[in-house]
PDB file of N, CA and C in Angstrom:
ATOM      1  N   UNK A   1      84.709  43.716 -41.088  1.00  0.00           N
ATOM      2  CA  UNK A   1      84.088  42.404 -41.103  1.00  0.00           C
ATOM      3  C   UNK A   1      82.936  42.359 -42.103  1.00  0.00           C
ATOM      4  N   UNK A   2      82.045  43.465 -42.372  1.00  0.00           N
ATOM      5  CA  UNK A   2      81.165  43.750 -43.161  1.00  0.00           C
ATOM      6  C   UNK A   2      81.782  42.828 -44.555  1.00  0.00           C
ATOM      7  N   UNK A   3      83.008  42.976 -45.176  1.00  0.00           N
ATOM      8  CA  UNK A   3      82.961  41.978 -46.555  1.00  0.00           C
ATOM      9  C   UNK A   3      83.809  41.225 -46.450  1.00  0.00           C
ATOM     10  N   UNK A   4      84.241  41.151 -45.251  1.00  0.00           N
ATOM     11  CA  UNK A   4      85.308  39.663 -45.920  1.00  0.00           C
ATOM     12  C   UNK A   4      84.715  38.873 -44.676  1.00  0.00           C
ATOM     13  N   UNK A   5      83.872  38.967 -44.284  1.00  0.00           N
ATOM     14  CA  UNK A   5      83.341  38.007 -43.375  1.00  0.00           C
ATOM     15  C   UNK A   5      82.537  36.650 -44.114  1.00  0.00           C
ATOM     16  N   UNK A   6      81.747  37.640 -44.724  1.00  0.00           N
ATOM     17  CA  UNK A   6      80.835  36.429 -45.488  1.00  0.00           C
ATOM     18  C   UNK A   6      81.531  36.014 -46.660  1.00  0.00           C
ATOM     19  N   UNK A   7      82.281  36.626 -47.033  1.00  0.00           N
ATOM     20  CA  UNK A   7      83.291  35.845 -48.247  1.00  0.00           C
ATOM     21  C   UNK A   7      83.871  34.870 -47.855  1.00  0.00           C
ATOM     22  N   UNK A   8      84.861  34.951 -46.831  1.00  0.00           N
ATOM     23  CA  UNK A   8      85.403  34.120 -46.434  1.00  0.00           C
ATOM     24  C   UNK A   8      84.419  32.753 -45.472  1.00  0.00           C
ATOM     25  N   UNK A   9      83.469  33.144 -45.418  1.00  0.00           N
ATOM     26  CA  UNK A   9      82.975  31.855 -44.480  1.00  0.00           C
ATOM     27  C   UNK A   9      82.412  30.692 -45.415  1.00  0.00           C
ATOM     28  N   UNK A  10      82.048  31.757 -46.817  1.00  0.00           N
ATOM     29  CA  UNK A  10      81.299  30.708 -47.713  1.00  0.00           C
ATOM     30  C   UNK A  10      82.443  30.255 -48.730  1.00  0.00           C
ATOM     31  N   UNK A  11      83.513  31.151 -48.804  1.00  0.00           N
ATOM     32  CA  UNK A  11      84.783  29.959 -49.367  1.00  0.00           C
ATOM     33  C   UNK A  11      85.271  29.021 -48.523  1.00  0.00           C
ATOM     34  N   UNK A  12      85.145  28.882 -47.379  1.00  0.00           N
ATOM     35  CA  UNK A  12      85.671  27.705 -46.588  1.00  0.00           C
ATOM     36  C   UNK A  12      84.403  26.950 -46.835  1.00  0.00           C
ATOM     37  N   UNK A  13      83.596  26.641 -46.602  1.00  0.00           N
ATOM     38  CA  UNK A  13      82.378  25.860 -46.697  1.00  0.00           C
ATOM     39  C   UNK A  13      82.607  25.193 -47.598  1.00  0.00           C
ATOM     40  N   UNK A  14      82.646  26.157 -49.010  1.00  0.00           N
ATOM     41  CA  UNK A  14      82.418  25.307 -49.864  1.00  0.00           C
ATOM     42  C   UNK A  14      83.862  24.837 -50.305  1.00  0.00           C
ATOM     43  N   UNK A  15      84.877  25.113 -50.153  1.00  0.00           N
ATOM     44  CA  UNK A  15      85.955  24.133 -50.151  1.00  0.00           C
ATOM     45  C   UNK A  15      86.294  22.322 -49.205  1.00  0.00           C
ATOM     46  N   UNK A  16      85.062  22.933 -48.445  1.00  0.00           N
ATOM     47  CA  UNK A  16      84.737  21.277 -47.776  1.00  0.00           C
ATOM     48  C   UNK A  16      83.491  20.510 -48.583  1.00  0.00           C
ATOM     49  N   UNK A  17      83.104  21.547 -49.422  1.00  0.00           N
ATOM     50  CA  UNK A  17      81.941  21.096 -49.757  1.00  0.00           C
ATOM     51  C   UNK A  17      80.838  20.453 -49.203  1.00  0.00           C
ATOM     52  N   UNK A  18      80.164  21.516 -48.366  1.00  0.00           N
ATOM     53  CA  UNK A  18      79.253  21.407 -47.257  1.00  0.00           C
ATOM     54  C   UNK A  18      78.295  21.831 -47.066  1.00  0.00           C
ATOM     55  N   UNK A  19      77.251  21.911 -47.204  1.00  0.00           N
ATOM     56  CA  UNK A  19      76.167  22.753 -47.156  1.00  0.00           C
ATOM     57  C   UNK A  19      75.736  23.567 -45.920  1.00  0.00           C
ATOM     58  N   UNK A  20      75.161  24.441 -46.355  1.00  0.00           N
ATOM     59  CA  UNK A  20      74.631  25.569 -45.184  1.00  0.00           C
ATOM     60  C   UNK A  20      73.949  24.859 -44.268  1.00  0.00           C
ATOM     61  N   UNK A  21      73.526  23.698 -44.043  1.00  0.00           N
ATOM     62  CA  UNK A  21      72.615  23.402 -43.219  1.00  0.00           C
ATOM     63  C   UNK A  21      73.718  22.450 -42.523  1.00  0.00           C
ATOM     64  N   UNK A  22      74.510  21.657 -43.342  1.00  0.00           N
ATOM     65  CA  UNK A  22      75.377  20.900 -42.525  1.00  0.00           C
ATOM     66  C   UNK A  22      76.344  22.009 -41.514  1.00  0.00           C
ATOM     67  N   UNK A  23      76.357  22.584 -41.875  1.00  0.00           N
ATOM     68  CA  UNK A  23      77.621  24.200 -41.104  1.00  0.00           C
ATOM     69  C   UNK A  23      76.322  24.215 -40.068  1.00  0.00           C
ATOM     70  N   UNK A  24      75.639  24.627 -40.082  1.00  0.00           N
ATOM     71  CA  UNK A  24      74.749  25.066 -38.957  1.00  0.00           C
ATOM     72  C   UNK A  24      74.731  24.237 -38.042  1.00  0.00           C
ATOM     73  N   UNK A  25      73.841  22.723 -38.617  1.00  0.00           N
ATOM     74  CA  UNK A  25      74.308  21.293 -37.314  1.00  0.00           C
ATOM     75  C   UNK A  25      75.134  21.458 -36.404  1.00  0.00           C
ATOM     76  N   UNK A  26      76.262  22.194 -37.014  1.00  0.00           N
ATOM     77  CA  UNK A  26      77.691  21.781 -36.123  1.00  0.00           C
ATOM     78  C   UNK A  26      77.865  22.980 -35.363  1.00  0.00           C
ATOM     79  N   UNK A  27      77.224  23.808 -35.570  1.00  0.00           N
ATOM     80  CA  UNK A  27      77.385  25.490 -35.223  1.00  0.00           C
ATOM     81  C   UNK A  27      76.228  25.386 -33.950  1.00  0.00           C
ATOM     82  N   UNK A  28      74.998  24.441 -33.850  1.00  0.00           N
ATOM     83  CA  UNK A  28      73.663  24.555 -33.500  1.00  0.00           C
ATOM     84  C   UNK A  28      72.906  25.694 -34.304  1.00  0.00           C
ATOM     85  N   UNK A  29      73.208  26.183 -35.181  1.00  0.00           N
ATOM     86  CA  UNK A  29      72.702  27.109 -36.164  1.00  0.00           C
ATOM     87  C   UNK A  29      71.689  26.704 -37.266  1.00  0.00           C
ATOM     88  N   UNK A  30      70.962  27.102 -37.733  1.00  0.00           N
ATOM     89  CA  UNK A  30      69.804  27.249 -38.750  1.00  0.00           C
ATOM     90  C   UNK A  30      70.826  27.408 -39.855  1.00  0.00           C
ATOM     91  N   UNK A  31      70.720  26.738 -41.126  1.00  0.00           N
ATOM     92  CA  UNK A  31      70.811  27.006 -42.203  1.00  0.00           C
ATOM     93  C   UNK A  31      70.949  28.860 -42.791  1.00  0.00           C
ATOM     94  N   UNK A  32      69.729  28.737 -42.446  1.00  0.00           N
ATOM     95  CA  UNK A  32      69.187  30.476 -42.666  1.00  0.00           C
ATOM     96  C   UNK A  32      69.744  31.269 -42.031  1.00  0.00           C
ATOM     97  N   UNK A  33      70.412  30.854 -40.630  1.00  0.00           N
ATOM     98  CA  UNK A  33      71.734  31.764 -40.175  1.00  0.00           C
ATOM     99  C   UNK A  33      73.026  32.161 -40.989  1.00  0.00           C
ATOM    100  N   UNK A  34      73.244  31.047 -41.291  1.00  0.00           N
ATOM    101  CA  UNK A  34      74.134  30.486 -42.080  1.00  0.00           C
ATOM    102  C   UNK A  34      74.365  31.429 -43.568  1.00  0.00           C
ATOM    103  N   UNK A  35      73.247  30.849 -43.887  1.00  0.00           N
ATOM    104  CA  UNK A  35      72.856  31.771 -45.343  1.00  0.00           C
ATOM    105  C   UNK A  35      72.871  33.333 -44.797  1.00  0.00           C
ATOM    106  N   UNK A  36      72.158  33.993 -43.726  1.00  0.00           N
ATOM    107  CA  UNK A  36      72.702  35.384 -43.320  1.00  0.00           C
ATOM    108  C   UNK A  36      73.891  36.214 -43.725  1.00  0.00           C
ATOM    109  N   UNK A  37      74.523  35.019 -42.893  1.00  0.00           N
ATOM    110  CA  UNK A  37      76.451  35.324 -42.564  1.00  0.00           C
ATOM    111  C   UNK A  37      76.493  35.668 -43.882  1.00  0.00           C
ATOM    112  N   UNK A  38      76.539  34.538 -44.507  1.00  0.00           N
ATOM    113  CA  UNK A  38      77.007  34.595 -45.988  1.00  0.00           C
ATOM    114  C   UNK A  38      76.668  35.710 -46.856  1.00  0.00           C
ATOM    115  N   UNK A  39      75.341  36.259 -46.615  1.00  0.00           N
ATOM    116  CA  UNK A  39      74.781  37.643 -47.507  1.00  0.00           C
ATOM    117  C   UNK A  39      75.462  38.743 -46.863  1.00  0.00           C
ATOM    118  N   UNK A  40      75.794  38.902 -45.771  1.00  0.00           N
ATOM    119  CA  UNK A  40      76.497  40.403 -44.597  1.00  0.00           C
ATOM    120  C   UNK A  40      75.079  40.465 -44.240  1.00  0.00           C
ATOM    121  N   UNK A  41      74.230  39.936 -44.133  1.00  0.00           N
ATOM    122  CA  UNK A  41      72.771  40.403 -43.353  1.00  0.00           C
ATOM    123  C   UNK A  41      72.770  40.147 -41.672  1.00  0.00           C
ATOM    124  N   UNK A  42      73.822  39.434 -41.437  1.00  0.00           N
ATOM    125  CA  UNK A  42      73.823  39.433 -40.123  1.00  0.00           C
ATOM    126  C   UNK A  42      75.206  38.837 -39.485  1.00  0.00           C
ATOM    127  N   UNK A  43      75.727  39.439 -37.921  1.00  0.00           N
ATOM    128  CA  UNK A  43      77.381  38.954 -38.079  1.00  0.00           C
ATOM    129  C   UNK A  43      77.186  37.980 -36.620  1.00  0.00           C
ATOM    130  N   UNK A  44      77.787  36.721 -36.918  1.00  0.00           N
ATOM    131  CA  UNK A  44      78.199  36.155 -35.450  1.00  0.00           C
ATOM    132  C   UNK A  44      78.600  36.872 -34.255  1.00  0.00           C
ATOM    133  N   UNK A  45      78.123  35.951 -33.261  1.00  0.00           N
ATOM    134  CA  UNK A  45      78.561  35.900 -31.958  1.00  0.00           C
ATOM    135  C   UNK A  45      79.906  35.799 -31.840  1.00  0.00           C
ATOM    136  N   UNK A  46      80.641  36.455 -30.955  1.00  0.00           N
ATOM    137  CA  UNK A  46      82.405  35.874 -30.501  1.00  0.00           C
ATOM    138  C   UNK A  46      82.355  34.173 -30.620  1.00  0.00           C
ATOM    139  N   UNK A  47      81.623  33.713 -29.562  1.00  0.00           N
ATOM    140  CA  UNK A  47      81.773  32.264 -29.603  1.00  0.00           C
ATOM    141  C   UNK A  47      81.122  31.885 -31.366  1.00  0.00           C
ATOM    142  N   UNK A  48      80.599  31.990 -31.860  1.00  0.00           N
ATOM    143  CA  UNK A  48      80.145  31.357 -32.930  1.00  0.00           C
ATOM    144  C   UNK A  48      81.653  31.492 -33.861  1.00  0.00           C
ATOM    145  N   UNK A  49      81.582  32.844 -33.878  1.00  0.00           N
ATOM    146  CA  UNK A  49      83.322  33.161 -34.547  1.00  0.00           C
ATOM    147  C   UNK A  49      84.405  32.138 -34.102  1.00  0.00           C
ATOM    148  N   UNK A  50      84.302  31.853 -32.879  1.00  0.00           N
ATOM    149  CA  UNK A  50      85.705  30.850 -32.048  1.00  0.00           C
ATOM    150  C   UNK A  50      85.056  30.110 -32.891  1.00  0.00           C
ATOM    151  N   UNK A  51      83.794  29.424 -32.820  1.00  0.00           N
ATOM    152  CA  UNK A  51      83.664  27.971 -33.182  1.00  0.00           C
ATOM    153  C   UNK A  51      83.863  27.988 -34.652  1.00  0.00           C
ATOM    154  N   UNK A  52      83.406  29.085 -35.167  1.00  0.00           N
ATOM    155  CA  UNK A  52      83.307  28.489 -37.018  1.00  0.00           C
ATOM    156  C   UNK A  52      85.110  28.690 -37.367  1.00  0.00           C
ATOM    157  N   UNK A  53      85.806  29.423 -36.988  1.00  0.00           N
ATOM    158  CA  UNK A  53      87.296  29.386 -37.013  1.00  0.00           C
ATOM    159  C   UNK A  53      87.715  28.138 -36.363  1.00  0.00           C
ATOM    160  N   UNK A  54      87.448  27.633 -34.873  1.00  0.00           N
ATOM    161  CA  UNK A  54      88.530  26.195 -34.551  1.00  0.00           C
ATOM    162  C   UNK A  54      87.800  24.994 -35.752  1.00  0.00           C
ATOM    163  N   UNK A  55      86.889  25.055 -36.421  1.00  0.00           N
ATOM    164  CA  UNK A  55      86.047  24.728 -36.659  1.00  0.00           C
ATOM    165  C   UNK A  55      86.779  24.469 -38.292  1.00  0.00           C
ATOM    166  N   UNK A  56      87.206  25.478 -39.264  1.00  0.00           N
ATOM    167  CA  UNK A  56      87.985  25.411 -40.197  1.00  0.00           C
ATOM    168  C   UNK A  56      89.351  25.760 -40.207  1.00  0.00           C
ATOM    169  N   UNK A  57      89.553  25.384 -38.776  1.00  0.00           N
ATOM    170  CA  UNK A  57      91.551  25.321 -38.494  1.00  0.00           C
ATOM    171  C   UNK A  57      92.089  26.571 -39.459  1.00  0.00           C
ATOM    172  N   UNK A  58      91.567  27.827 -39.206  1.00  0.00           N
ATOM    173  CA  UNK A  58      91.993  29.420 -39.270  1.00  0.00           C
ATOM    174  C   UNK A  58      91.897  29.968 -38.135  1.00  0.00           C
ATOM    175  N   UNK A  59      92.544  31.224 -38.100  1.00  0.00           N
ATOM    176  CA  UNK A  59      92.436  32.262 -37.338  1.00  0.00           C
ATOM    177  C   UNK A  59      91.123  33.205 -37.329  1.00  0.00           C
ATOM    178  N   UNK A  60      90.677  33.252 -36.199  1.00  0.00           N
ATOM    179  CA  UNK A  60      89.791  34.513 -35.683  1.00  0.00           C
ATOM    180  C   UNK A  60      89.928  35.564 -36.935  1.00  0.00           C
ATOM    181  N   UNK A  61      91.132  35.904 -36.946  1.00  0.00           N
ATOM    182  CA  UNK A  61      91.543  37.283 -37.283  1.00  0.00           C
ATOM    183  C   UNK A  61      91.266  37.042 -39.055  1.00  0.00           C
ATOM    184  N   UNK A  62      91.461  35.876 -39.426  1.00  0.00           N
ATOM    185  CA  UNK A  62      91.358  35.419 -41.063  1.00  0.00           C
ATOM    186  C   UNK A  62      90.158  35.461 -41.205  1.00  0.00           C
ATOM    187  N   UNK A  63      89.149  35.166 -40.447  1.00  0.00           N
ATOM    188  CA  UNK A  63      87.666  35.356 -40.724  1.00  0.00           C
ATOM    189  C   UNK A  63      87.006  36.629 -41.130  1.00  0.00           C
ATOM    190  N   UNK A  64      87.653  37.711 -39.952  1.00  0.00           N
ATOM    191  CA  UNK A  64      87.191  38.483 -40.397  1.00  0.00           C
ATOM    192  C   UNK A  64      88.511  39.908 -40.719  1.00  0.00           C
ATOM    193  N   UNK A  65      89.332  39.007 -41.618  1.00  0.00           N
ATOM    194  CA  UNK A  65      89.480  39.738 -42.782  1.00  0.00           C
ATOM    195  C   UNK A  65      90.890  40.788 -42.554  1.00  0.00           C
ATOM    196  N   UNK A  66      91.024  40.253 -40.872  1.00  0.00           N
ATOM    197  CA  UNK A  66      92.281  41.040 -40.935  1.00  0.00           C
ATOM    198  C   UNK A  66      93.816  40.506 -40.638  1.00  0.00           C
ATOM    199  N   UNK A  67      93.906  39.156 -41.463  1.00  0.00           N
ATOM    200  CA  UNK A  67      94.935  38.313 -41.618  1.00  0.00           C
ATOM    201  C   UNK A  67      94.496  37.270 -42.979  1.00  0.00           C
ATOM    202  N   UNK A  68      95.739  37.563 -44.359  1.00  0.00           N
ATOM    203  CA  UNK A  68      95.605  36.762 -44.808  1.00  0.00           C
ATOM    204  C   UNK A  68      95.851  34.984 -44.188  1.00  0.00           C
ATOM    205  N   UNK A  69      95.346  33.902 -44.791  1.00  0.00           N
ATOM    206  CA  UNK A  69      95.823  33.104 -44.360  1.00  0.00           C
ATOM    207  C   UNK A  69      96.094  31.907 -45.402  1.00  0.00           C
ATOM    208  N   UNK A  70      95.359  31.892 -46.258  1.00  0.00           N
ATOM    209  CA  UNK A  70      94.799  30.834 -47.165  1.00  0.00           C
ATOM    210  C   UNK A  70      95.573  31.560 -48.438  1.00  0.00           C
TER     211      UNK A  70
END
């Protein structure tokens, strides 16, 4: 999960073209969480994972990296 976590969270983002702070709103998350994920400085919660996956209609498992999907 260490690198394809934050790769993949900030290519979905920005394929909605969304900002870190709008992702957070919806997450109840800080921006600066957000921005975390994205550096590997810090890894979600299970539920945050459920939510940011039902969230960009992928798999759990595509997030972090152990299912292509896209």
């Amino acid at each position: 999960m260490k690198q394809e976590f934050p790769q993949r969270l900030q290519k979905l983002r920005e394929r909605r073209r969304m900002s870190r702070k709008a992702l957070g709103e919806l997450c109840g998350l800080s921006k600066n969480v957000i921005a975390r994920y994205e550096r590997g400085e810090r890894e979600p919660s299970v539920g945050t994972l459920i939510e940011l996956a039902d969230y960009f209609e992928v798999p759990v498992d595509y997030l972090l990296g152990r299912q292509n999907f896209l």
